[in-house]
N, C-alpha and C. Protein backbone atom coordinates (compact mmCIF):
# COMPACT_ATOMS: atom_id res chain seq x y z
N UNK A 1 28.16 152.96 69.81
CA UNK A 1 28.53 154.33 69.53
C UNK A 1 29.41 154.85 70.67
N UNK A 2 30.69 155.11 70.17
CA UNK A 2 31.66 155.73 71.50
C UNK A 2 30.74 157.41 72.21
N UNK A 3 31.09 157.68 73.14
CA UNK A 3 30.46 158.69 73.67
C UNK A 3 31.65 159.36 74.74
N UNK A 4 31.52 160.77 74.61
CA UNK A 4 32.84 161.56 74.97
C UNK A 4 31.69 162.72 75.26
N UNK A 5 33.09 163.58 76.55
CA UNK A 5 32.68 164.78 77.12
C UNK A 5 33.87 165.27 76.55
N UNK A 6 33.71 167.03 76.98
CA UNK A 6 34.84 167.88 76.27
C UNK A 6 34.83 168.96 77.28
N UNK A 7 36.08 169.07 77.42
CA UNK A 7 36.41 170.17 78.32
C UNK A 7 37.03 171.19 78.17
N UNK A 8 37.17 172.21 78.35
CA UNK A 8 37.85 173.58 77.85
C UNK A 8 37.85 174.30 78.64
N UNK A 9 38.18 175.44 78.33
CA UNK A 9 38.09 177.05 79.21
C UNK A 9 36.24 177.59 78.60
N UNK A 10 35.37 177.96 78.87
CA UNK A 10 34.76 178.24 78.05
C UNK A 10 35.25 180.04 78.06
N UNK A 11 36.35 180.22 78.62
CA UNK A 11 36.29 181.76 78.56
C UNK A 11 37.05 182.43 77.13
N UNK A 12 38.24 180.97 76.78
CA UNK A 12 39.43 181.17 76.10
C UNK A 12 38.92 180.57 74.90
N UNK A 13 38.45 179.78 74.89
CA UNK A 13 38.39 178.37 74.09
C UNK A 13 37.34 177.87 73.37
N UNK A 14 35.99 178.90 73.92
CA UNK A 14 34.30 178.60 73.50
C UNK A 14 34.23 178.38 71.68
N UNK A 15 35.08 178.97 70.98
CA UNK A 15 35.05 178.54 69.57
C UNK A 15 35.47 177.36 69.40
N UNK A 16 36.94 177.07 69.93
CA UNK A 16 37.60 175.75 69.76
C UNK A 16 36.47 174.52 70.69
N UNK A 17 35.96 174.71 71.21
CA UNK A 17 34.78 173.81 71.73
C UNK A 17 33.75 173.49 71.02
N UNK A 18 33.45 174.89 70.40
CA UNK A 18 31.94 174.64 70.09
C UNK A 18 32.35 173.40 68.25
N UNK A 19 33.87 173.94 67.65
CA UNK A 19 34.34 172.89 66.72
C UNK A 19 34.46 171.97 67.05
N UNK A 20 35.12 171.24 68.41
CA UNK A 20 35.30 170.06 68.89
C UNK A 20 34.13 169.34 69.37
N UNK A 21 33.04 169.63 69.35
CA UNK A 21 31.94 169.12 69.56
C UNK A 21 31.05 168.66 68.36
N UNK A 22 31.21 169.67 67.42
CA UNK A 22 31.07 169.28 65.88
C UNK A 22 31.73 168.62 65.36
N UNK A 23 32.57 168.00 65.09
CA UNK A 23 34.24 167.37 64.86
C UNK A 23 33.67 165.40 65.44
N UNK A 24 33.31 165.81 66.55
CA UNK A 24 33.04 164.64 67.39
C UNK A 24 31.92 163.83 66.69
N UNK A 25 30.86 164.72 66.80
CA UNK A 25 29.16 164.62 66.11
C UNK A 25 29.37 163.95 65.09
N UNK A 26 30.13 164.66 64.03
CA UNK A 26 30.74 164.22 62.47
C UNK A 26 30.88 162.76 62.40
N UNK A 27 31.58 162.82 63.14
CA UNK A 27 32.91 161.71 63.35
C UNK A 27 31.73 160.19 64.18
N UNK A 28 30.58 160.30 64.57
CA UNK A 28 29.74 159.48 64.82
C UNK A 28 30.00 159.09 66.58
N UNK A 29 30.13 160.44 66.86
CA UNK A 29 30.48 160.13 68.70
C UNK A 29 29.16 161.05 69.21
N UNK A 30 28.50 160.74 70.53
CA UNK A 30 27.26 161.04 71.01
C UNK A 30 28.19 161.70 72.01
N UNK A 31 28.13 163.07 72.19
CA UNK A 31 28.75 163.80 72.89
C UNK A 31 27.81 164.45 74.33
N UNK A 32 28.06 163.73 75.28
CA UNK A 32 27.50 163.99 76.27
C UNK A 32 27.22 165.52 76.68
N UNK A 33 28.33 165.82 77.11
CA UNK A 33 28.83 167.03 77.45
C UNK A 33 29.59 167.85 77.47
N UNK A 34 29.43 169.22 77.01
CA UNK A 34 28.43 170.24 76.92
C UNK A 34 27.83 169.80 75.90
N UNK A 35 26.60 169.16 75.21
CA UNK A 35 25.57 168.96 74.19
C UNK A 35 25.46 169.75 73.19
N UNK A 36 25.08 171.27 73.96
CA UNK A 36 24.78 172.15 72.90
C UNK A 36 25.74 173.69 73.69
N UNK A 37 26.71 173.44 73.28
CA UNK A 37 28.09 174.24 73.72
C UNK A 37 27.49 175.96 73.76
N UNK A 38 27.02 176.44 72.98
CA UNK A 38 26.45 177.75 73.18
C UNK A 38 26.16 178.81 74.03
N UNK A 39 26.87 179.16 75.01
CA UNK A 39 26.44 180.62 75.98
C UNK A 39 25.42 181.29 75.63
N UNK A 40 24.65 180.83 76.81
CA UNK A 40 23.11 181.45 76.90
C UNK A 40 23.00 182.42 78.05
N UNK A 41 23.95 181.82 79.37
CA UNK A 41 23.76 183.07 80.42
C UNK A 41 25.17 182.79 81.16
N UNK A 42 25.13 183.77 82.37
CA UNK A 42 26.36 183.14 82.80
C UNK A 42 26.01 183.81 84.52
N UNK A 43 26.90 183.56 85.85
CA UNK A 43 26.30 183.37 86.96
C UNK A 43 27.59 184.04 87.54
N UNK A 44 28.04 185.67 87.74
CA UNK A 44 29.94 185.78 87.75
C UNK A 44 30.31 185.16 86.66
N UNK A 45 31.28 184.83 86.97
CA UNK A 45 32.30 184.12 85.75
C UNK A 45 32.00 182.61 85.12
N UNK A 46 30.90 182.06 85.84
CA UNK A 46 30.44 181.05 85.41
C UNK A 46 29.20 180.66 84.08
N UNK A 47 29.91 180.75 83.52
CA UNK A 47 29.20 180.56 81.36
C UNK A 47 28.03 179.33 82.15
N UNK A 48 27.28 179.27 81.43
CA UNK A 48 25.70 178.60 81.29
C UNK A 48 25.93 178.30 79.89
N UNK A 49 25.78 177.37 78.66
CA UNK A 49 25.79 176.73 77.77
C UNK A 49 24.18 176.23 77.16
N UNK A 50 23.72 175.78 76.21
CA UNK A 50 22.30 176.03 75.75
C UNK A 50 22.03 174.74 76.53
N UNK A 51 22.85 173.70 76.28
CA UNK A 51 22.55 172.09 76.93
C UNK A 51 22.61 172.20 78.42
N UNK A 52 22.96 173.45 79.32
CA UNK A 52 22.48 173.21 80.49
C UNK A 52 21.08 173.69 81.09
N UNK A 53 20.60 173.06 81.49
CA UNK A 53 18.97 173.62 81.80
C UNK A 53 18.99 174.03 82.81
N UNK A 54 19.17 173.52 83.81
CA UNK A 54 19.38 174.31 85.00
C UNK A 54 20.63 175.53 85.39
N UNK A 55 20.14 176.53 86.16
CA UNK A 55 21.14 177.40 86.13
C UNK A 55 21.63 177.09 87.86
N UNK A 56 22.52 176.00 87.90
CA UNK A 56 23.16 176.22 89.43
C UNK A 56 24.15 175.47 88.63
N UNK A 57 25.55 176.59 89.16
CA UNK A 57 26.52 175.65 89.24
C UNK A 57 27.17 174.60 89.23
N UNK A 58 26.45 174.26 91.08
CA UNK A 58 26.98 172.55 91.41
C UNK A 58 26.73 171.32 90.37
N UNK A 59 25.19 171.99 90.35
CA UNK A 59 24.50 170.85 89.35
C UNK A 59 24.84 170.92 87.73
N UNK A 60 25.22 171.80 87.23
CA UNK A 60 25.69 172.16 85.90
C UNK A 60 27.03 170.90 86.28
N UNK A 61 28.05 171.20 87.18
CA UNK A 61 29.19 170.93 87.21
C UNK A 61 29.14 169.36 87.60
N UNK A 62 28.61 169.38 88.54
CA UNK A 62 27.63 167.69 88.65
C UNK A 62 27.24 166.45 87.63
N UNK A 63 26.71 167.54 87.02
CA UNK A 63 26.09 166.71 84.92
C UNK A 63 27.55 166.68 84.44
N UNK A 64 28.29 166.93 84.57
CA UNK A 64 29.67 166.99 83.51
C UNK A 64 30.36 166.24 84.10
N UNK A 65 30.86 166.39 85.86
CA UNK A 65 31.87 164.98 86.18
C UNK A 65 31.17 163.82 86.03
N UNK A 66 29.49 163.49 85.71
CA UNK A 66 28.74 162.34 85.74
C UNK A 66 29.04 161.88 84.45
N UNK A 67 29.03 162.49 83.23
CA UNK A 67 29.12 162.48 81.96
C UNK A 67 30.21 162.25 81.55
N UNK A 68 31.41 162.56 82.25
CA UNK A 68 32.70 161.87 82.19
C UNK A 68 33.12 160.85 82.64
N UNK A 69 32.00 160.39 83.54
CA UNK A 69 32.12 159.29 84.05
C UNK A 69 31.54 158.05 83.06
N UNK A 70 30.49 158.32 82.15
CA UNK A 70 29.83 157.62 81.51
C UNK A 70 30.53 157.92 80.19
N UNK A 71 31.54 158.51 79.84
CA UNK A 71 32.06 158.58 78.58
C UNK A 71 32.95 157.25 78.36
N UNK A 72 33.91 157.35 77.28
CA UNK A 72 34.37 156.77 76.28
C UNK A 72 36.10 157.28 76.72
N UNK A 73 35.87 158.39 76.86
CA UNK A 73 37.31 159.39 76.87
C UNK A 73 36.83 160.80 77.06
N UNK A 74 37.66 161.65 77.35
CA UNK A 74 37.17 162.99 77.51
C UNK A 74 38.49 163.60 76.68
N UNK A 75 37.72 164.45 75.98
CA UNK A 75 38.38 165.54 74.71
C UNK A 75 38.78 166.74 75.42
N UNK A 76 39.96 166.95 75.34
CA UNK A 76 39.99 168.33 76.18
C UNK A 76 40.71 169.38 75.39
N UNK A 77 40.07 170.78 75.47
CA UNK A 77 40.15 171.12 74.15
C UNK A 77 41.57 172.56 75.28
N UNK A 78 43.04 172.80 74.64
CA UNK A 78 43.96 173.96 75.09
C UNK A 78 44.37 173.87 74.15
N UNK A 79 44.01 174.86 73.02
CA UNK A 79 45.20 175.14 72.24
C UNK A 79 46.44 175.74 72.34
N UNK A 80 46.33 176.64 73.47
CA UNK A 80 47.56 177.53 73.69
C UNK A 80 47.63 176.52 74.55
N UNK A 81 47.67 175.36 75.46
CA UNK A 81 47.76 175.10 76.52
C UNK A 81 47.09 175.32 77.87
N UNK A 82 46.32 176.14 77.67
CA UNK A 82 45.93 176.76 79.34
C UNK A 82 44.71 176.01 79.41
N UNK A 83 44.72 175.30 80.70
CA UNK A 83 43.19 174.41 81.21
C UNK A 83 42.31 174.98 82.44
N UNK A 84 42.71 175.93 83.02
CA UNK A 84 42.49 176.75 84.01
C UNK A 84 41.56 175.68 85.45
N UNK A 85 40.71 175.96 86.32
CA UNK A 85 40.98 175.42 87.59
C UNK A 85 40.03 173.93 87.03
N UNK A 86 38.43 174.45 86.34
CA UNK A 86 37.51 173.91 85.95
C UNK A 86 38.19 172.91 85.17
N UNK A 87 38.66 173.05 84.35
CA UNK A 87 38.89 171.45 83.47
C UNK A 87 39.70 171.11 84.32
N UNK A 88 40.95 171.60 84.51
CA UNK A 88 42.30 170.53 85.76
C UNK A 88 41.30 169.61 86.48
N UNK A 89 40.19 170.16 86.91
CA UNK A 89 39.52 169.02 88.27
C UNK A 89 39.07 167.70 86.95
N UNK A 90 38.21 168.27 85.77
CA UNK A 90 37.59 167.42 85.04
C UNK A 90 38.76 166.19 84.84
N UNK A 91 39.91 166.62 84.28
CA UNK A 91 40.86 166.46 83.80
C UNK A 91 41.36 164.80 85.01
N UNK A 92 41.20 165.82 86.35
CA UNK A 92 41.40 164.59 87.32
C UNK A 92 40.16 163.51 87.48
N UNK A 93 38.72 164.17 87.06
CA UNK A 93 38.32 163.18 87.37
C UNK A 93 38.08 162.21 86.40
N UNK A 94 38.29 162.38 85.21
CA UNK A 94 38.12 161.40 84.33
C UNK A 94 39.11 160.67 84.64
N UNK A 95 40.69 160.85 85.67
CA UNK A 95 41.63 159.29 85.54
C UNK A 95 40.88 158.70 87.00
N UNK A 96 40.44 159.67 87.80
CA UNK A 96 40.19 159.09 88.89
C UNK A 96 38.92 157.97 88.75
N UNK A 97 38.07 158.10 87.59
CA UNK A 97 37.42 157.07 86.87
C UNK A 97 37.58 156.19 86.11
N UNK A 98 38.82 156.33 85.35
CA UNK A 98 39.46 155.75 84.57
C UNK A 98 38.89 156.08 82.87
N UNK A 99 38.70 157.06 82.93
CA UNK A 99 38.16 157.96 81.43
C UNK A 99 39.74 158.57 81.07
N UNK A 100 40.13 158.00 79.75
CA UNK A 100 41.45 158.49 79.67
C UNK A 100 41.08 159.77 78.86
N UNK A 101 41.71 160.73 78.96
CA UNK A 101 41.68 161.84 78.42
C UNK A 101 42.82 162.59 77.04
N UNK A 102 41.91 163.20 75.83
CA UNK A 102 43.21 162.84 74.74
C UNK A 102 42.79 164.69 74.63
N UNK A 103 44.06 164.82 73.94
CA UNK A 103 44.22 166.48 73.03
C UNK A 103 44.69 166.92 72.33
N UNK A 104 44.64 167.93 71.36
CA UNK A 104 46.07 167.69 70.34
C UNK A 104 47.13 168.46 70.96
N UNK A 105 47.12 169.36 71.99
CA UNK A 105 48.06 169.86 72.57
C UNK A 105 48.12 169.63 74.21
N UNK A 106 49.15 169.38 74.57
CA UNK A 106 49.38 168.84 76.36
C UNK A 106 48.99 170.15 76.95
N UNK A 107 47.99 170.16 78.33
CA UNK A 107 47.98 171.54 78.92
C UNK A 107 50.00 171.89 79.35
N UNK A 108 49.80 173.00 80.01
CA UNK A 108 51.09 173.50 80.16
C UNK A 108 51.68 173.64 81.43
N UNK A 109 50.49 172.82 81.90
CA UNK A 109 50.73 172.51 83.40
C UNK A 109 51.66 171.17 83.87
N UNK A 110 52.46 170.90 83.94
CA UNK A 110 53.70 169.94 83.77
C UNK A 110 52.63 168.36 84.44
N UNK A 111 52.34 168.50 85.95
CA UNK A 111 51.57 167.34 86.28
C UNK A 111 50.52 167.57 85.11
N UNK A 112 49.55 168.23 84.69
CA UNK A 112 48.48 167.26 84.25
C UNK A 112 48.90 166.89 82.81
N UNK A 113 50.11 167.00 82.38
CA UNK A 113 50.73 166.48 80.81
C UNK A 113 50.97 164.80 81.40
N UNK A 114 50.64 164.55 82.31
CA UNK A 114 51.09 163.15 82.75
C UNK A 114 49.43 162.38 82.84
N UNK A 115 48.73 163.38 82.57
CA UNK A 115 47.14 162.89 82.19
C UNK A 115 46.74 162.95 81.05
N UNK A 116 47.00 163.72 80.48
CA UNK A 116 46.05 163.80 78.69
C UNK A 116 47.10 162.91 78.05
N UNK A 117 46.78 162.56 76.84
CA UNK A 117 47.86 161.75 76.13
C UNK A 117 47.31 162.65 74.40
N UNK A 118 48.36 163.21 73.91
CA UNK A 118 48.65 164.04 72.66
C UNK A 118 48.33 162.88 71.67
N UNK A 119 46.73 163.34 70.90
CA UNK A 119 46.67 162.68 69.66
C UNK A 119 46.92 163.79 68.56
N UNK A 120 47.50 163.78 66.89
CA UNK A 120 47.25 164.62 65.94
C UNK A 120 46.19 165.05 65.75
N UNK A 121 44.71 164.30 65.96
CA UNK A 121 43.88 164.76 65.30
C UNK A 121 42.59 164.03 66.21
N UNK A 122 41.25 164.77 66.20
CA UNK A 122 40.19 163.83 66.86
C UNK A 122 40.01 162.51 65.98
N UNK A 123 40.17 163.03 64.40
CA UNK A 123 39.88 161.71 63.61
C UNK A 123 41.34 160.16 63.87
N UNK A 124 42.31 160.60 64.27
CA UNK A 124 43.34 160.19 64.73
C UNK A 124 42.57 159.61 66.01
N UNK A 125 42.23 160.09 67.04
CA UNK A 125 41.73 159.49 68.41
C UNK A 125 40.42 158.51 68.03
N UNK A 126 39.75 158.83 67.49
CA UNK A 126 38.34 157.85 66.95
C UNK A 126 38.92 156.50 66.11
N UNK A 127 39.93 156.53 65.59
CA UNK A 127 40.56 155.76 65.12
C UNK A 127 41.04 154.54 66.26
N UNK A 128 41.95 155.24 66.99
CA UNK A 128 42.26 154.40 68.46
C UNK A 128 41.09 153.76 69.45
N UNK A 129 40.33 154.88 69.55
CA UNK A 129 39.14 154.48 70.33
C UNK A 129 37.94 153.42 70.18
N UNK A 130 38.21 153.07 68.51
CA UNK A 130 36.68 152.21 67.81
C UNK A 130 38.11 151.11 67.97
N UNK A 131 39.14 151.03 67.73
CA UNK A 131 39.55 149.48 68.01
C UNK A 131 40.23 149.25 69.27
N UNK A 132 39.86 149.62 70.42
CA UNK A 132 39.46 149.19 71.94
C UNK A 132 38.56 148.52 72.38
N UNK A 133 38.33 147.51 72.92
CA UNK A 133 36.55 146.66 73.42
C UNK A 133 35.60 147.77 73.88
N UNK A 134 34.48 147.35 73.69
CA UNK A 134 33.30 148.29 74.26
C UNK A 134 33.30 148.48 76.01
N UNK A 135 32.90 149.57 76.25
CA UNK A 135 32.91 149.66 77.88
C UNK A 135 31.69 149.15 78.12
N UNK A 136 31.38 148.57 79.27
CA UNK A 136 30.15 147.91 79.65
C UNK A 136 28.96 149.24 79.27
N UNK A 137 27.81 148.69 79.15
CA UNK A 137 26.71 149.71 79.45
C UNK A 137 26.85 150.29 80.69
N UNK A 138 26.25 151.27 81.07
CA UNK A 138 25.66 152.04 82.43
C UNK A 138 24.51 152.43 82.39
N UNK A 139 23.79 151.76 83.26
CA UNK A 139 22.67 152.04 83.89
C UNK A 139 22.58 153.94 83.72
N UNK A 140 21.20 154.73 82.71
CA UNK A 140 21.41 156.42 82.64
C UNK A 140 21.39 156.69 83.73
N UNK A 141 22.21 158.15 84.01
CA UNK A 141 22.17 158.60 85.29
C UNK A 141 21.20 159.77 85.21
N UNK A 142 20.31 160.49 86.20
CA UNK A 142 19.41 161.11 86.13
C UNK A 142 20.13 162.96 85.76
N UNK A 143 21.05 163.01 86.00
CA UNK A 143 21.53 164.25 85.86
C UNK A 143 22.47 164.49 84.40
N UNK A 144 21.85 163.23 83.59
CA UNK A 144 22.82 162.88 82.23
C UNK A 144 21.62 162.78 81.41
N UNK A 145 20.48 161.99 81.69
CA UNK A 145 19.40 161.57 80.94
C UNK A 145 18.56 161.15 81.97
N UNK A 146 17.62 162.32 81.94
CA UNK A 146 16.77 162.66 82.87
C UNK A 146 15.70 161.68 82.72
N UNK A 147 14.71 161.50 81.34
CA UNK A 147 14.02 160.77 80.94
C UNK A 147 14.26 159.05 81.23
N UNK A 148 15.29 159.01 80.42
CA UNK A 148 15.89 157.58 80.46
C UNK A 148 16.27 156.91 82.30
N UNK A 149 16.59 157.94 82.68
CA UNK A 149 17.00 157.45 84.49
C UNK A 149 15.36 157.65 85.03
N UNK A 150 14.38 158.09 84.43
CA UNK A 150 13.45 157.97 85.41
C UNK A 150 12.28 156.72 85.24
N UNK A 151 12.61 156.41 83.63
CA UNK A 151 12.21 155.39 83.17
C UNK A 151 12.68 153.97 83.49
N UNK A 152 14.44 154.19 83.41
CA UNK A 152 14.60 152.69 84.65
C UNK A 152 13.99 152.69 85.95
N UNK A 153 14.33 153.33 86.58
CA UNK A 153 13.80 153.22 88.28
C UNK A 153 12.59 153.60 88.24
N UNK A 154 11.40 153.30 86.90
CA UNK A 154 10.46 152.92 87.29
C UNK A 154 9.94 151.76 86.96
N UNK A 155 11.00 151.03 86.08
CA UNK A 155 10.86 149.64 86.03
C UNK A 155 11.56 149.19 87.08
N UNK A 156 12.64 149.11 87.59
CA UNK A 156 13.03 149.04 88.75
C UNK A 156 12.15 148.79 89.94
N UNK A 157 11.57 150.18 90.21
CA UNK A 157 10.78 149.69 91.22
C UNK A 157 8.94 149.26 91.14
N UNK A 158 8.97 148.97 89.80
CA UNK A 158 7.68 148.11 89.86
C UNK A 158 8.25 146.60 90.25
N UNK A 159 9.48 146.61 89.34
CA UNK A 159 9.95 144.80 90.23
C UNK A 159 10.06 144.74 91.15
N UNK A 160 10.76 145.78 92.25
CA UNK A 160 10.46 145.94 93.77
C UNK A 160 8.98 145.40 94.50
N UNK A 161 8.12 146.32 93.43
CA UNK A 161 6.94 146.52 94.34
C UNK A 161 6.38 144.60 93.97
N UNK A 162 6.78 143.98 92.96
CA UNK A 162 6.28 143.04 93.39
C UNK A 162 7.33 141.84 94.55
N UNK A 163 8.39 141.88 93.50
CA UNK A 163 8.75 141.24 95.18
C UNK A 163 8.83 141.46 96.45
N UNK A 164 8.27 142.97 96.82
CA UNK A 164 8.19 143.16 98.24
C UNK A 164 6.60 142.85 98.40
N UNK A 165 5.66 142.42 97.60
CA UNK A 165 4.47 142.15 97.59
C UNK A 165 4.35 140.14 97.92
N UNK A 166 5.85 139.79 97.51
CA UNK A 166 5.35 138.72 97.84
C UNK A 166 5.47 137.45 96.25
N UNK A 167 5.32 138.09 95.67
CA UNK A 167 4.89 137.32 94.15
C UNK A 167 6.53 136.73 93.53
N UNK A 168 7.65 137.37 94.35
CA UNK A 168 8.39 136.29 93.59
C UNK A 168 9.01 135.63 94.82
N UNK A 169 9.79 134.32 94.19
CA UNK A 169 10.03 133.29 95.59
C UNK A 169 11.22 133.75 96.33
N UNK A 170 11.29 133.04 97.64
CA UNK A 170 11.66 134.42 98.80
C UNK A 170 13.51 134.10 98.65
N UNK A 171 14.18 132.80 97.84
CA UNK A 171 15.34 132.37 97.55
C UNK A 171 16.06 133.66 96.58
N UNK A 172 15.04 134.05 95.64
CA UNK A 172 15.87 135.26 94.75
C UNK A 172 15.66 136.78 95.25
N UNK A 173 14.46 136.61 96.41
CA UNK A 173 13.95 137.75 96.53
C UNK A 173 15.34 139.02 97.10
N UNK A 174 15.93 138.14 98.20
CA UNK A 174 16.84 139.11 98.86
C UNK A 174 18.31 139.82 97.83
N UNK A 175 18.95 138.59 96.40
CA UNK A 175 19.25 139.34 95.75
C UNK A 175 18.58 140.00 94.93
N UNK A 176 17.41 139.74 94.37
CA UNK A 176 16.59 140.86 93.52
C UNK A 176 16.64 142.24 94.24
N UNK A 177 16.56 142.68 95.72
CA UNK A 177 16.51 143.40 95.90
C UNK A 177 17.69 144.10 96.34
N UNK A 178 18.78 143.52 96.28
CA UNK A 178 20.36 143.93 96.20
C UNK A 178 20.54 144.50 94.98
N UNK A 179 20.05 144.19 93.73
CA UNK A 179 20.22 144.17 92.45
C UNK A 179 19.52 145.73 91.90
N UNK A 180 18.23 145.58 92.42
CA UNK A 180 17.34 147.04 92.32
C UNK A 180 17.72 147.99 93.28
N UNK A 181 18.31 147.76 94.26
CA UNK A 181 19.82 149.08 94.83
C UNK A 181 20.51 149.50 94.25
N UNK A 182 20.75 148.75 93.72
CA UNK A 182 22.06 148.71 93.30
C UNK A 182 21.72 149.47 91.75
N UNK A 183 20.77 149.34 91.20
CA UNK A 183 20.55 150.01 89.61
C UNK A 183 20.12 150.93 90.44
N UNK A 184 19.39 151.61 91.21
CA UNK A 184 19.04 152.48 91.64
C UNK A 184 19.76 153.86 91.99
N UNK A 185 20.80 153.15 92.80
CA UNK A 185 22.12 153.64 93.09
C UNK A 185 22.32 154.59 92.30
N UNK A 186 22.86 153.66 91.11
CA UNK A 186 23.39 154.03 90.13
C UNK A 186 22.97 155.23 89.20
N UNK A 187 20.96 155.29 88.88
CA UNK A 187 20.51 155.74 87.87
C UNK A 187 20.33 156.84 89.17
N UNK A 188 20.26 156.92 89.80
CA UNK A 188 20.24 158.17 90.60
C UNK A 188 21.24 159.26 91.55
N UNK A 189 21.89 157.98 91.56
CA UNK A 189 22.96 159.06 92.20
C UNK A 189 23.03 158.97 93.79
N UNK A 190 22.48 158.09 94.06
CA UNK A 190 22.45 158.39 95.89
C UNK A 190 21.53 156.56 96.01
């Protein structure tokens, strides 16, 4: 199942989002982020959405460059063009990950038209996207899938706890435990 984040203005754009997220769903894509697009509160100028649970910023903003990181592609929704400061960064970090980013209209910002690439239609992009190879799995990240990241690294570190107990032989032990860093790393973030 391809899996995509979506980015917008939520100030300009919160309708054209909350369609592009439905559009996606339809279309058989597991849409990371924003989940459940909906304004529930907001912090100043900063919108809160139903799929964010926590109300801090960093960490709101945190779950979304993580989620773009674990996507497929990131949807970025300007109809008039305007991407304002919040998506431009998203915008960068999905190439700086290598998450290519599609839209039906180029923002209007001259550099980042050299990042999105103009499809007609999302059903047009799902089209492109299902005949590309699969991206490897990723290990869940805890600020993406809270459940699922706490459930690896606790299989994780029950295999720890036995090879630091001794029970497996001491030839695999030192990469086994390169290996459970290393997922660890990953499903957590640090």
């Amino acid at each position: 199942m391809l899996k995509a984040s979506v980015s917008g203005s939520f100030h300009r754009h919160m309708p054209a989002i909350y369609t592009a997220v439905n559009e996606l769903r339809a279309g058989g894509v597991d849409v990371l982020s924003p989940s459940d697009p909906r304004v529930v509160d907001h912090l100043g100028e900063f919108l809160f959405v139903a799929s964010d649970k926590l109300r801090s910023v960093k960490l709101v903003q945190d779950r979304h460059f993580e989620a773009i990181k674990r996507s497929d592609f990131l949807w970025v929704v300007c109809p008039d063009g305007y991407t304002g400061a919040s998506t431009s960064a998203e915008i960068g970090a999905a190439y700086a990950t290598g998450i290519p980013a599609f839209s039906t209209r180029l923002p209007l910002d001259t550099t980042l038209q050299h990042y999105v690439r103009r499809v007609p239609s999302i059903d047009d992009l799902l089209t492109v996207m299902r005949s590309r190879p699969a991206r490897p799995i990723m290990a869940p990240h805890i600020l993406v899938d809270p459940d699922a990241a706490i459930e690896t690294s606790h299989v994780v570190l029950d295999r720890m706890n036995g090879i630091l107990a001794g029970r497996w032989p001491q030839q695999t032990a030192d990469r086994e435990i390169e290996n459970a860093r290393a997922i660890l790393k990953g499903t957590l973030g640090f």
